[in-house]
Protein backbone atom coordinates (compact mmCIF):
# COMPACT_ATOMS: atom_id res chain seq x y z
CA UNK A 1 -22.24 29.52 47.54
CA UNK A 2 -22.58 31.46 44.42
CA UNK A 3 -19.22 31.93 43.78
CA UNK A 4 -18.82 28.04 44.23
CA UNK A 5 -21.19 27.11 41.82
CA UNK A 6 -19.21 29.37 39.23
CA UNK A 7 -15.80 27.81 40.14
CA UNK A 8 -17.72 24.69 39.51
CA UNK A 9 -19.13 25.58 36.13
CA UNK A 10 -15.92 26.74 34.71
CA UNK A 11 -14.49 24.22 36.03
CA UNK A 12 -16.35 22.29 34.23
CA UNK A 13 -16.28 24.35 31.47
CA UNK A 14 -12.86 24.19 30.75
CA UNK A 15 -12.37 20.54 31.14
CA UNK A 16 -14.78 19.64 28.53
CA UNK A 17 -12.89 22.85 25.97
CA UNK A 18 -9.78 20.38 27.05
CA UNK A 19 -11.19 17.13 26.75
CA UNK A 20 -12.42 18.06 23.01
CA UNK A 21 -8.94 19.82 21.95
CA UNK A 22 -7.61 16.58 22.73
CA UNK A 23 -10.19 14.57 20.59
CA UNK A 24 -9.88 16.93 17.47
CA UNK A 25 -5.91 16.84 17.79
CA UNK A 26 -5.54 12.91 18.13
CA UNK A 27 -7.96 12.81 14.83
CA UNK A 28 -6.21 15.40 13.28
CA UNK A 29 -2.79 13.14 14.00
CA UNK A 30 -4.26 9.97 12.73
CA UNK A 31 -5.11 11.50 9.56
CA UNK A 32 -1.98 12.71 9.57
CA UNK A 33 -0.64 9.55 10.03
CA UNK A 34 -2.87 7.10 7.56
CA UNK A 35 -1.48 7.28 4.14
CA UNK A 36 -3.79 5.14 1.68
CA UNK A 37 -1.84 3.54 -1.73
CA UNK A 38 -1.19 0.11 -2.45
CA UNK A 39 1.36 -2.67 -2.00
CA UNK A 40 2.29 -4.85 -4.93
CA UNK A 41 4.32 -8.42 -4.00
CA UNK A 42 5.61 -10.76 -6.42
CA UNK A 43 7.83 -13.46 -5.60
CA UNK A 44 8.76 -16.81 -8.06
CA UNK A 45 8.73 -19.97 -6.13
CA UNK A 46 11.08 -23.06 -6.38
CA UNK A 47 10.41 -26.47 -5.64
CA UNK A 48 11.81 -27.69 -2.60
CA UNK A 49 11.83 -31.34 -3.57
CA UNK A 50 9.14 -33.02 -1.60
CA UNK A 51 7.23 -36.14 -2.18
CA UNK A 52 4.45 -34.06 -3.88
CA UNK A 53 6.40 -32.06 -5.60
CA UNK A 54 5.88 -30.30 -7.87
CA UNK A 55 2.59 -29.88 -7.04
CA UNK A 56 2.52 -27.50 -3.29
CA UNK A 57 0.20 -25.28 -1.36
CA UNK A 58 1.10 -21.80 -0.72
CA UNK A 59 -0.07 -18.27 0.91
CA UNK A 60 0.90 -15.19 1.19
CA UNK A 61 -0.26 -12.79 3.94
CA UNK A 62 0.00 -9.74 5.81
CA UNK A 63 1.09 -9.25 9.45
CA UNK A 64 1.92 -6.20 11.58
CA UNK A 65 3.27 -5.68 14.95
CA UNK A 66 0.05 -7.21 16.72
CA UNK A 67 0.01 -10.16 14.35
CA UNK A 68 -2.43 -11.35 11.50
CA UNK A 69 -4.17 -8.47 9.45
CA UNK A 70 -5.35 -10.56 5.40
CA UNK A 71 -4.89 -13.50 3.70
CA UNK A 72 -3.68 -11.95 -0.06
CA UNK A 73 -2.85 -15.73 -1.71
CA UNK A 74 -4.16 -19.14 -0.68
CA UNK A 75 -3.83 -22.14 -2.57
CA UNK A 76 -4.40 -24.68 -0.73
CA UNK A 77 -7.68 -26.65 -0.81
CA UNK A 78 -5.76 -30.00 0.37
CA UNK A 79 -3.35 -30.40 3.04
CA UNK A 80 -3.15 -26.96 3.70
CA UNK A 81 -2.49 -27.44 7.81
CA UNK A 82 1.06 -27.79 6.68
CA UNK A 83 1.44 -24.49 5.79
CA UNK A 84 2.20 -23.78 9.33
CA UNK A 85 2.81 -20.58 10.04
CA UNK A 86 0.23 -18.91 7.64
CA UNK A 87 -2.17 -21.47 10.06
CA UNK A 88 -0.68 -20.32 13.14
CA UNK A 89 -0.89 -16.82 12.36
CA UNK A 90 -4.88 -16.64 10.55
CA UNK A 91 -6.24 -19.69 11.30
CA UNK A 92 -6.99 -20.23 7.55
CA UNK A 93 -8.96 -16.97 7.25
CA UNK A 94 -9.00 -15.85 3.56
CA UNK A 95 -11.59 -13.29 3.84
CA UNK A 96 -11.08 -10.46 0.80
CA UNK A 97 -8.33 -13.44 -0.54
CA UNK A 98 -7.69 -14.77 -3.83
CA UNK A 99 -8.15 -18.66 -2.93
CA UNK A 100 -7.89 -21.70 -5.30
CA UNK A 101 -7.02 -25.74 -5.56
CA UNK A 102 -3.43 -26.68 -5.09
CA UNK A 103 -0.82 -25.72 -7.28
CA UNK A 104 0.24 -28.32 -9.96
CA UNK A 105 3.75 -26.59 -10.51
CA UNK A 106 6.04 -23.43 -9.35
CA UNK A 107 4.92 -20.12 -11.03
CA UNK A 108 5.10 -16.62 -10.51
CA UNK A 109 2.87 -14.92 -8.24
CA UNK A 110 1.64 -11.14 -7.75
CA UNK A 111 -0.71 -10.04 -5.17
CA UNK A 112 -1.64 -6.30 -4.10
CA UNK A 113 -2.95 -5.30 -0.80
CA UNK A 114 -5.05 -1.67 -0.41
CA UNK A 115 -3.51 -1.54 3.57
CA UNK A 116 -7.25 -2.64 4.30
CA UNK A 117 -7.87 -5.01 7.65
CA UNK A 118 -10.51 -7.62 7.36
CA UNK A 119 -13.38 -4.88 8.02
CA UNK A 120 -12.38 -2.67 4.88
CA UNK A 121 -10.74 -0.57 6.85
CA UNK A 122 -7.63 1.58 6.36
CA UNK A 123 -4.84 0.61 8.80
CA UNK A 124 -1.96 3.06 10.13
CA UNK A 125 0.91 3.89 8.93
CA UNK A 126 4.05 1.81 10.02
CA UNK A 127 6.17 -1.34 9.54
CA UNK A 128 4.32 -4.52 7.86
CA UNK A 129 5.29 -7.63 6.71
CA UNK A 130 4.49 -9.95 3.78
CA UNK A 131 4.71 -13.99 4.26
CA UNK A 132 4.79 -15.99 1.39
CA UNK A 133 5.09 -19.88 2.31
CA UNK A 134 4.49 -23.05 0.81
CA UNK A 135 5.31 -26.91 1.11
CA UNK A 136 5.18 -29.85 -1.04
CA UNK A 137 5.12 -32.48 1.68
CA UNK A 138 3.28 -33.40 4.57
CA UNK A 139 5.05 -31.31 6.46
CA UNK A 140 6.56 -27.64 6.72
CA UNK A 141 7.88 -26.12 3.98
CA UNK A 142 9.81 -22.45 3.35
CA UNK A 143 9.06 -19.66 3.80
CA UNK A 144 9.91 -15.94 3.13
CA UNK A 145 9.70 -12.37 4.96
CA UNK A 146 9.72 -8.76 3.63
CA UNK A 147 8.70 -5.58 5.39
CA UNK A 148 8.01 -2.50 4.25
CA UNK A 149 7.04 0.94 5.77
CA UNK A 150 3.39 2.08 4.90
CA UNK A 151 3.75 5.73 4.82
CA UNK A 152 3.99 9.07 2.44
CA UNK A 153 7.38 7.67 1.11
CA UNK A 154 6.97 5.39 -1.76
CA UNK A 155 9.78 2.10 -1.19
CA UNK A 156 10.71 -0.31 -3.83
CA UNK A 157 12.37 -3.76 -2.60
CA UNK A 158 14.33 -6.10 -4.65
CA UNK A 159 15.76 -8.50 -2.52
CA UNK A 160 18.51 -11.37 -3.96
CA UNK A 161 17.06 -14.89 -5.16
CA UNK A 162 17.05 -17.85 -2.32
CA UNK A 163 16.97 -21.04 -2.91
CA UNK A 164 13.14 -21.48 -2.77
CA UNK A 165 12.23 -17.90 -3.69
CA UNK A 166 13.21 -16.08 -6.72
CA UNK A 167 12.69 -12.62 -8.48
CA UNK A 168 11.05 -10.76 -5.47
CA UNK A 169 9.85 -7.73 -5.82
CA UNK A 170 7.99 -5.21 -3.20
CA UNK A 171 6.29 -1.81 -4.12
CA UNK A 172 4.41 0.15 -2.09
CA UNK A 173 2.98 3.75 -3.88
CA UNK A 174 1.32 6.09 -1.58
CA UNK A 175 -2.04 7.41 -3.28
CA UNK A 176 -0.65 10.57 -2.19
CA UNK A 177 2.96 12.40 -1.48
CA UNK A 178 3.47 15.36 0.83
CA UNK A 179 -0.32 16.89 -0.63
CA UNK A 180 -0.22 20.38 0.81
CA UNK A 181 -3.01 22.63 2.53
CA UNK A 182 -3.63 24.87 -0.43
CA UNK A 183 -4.30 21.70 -2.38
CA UNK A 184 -7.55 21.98 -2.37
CA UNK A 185 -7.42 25.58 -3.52
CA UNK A 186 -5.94 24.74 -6.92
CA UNK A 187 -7.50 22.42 -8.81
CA UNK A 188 -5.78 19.72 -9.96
CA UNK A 189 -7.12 16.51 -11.71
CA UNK A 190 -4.98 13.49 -13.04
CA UNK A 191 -6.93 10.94 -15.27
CA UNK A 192 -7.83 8.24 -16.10
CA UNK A 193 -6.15 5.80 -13.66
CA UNK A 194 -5.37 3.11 -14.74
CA UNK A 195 -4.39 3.94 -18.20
CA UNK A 196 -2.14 2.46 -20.99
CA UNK A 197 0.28 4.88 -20.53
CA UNK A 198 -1.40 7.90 -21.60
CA UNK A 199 -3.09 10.32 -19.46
CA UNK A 200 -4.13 13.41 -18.83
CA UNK A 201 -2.95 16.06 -16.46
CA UNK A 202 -5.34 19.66 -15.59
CA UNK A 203 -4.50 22.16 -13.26
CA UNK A 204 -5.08 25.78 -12.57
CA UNK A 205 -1.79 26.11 -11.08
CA UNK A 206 0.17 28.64 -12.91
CA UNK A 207 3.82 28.10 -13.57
CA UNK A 208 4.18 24.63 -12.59
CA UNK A 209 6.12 21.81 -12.80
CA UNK A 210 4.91 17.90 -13.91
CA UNK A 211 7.11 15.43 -13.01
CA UNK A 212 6.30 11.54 -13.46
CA UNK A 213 8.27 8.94 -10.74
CA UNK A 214 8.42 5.29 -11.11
CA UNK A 215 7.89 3.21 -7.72
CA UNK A 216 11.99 3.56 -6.86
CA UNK A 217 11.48 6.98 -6.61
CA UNK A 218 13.25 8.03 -10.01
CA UNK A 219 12.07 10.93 -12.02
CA UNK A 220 11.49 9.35 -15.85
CA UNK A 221 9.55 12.64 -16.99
CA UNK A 222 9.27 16.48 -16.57
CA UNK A 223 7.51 19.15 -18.31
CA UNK A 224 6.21 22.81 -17.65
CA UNK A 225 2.61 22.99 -17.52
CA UNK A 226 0.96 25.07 -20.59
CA UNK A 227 -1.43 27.51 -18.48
CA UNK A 228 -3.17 28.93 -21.82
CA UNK A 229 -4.32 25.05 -23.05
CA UNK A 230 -5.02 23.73 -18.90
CA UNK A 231 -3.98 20.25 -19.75
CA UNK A 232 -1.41 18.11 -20.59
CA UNK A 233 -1.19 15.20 -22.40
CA UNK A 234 1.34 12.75 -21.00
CA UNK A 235 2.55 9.64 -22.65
CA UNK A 236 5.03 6.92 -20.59
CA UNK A 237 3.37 3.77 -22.50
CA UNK A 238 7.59 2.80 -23.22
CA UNK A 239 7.63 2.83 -19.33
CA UNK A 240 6.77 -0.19 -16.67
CA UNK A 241 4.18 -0.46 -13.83
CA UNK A 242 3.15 1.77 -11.14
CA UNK A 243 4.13 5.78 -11.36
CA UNK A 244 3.27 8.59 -8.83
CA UNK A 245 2.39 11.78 -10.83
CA UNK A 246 3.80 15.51 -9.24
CA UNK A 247 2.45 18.77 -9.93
CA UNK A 248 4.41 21.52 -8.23
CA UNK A 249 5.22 25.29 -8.44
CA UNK A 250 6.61 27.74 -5.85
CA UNK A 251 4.53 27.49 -3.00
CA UNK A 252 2.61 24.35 -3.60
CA UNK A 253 2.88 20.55 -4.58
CA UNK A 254 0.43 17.76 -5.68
CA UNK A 255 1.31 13.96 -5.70
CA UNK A 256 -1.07 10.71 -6.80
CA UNK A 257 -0.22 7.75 -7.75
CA UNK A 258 -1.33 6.06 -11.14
CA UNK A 259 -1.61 2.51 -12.29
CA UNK A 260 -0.13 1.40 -15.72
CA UNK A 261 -2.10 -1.68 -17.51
């Protein structure tokens, strides 16, 4: 009987060493797997020659493979259950959106999205897609699709002008890049963020190298860090938008994004 009660115990025992290996490793995977940054959208719409033209409504909005996640654009105060698939897809929910009256003409649009859902929280890695749509009738009007993959890679679209849709552009810039374990053993601080082009790099990291990317992945500057002054002045105010910021020597390598006003 004793002997039972034994089996039984480690029995037991070992289950619950199991069932909380499994717990710590599927955390340990989705933090592996949930890369924060941001996504920047702009798109230039055309009119599509409808009797309200050129006054329209328009959104733009986020989906994933399950379907709805935020509302980034909607203008549309009026007559905006013609916009029917950004209806069919949130039911008009604009929660964390930028909202306003209908547009009086075509325009250039940007939005940004922080890979939030509509609790604040971050969402996993993987495909997602951005809808921009609008109509100037009572009726549907276009609309456009572009996905991108949320992940430690940054991605830069530039798809060709349509008809209705001109000058898109897609960037999404992971906050950070393939940040090693020792990371936190070196430190290494990159401010301020945003900037007008001129920041400020420190690290402890002896021997290492700086190296600025733009969103397309392209390096536009390099430098070897000065170990006797511990930081570095950098200046890209001659360069665009958003940059990711590398610092990198022999056995480590550091990457954060930065935002350019």
């Amino acid at each position: 009987m004793r002997k039972h009660y034994s089996l039984l115990l480690l029995l037991a025992f070992v289950a619950l060493s199991l069932q909380l290996t499994a717990q710590t490793e599927s955390v340990r995977t989705a933090n592996e797997l949930n890369n924060s940054g941001l996504m920047t959208f702009t798109v230039r719409t055309v009119s599509a020659g409808g009797n309200y033209a050129p006054k329209h409504v328009l959104a733009i909005w986020i989906e994933d493979a399950n379907g709805f996640v935020k509302t980034r654009l909607a203008r549309a105060n009026t007559r905006k259950q013609y916009l029917v698939k950004w209806r069919a897809a949130s039911n008009y929910n604009t929660v964390d959106a930028t909202t306003g009256a209908t547009l009086p003409s075509h325009q250039t649009h940007t939005v940004s999205w922080n890979c939030s859902d509509l609790q604040g929280n971050e969402l996993p890695d993987g495909d997602y897609n951005v809808y921009v749509e609008f109509t100037d009738k009572n009726g549907a009007g276009p609309f456009k699709m572009l996905t991108f993959t949320k992940g430690p890679d940054p991605q830069h679209l530039t798809p060709a002008d349509e008809t209705f849709f001109k000058d898109l552009d897609l960037e999404w810039v992971p906050d950070g890049v393939g940040i090693d374990q020792q990371a936190s053993q070196h430190e290494t601080v990159i401010y301020p963020s945003p900037n007008n082009g001129i920041f400020m790099v420190k690290t402890s990291r002896q021997n290492s190298i700086i190296t600025v990317y733009n969103a397309a992945g392209q390096a536009v500057f390099t430098t070897k860090h000065h170990v006797q002054a511990g930081v570095d002045n950098i200046d890209i105010s001659k360069q665009p938008a958003v940059y990711f910021v590398e610092v990198a020597d022999e056995l480590t390598r550091y990457m954060q994004n930065i935002l350019k006003q």
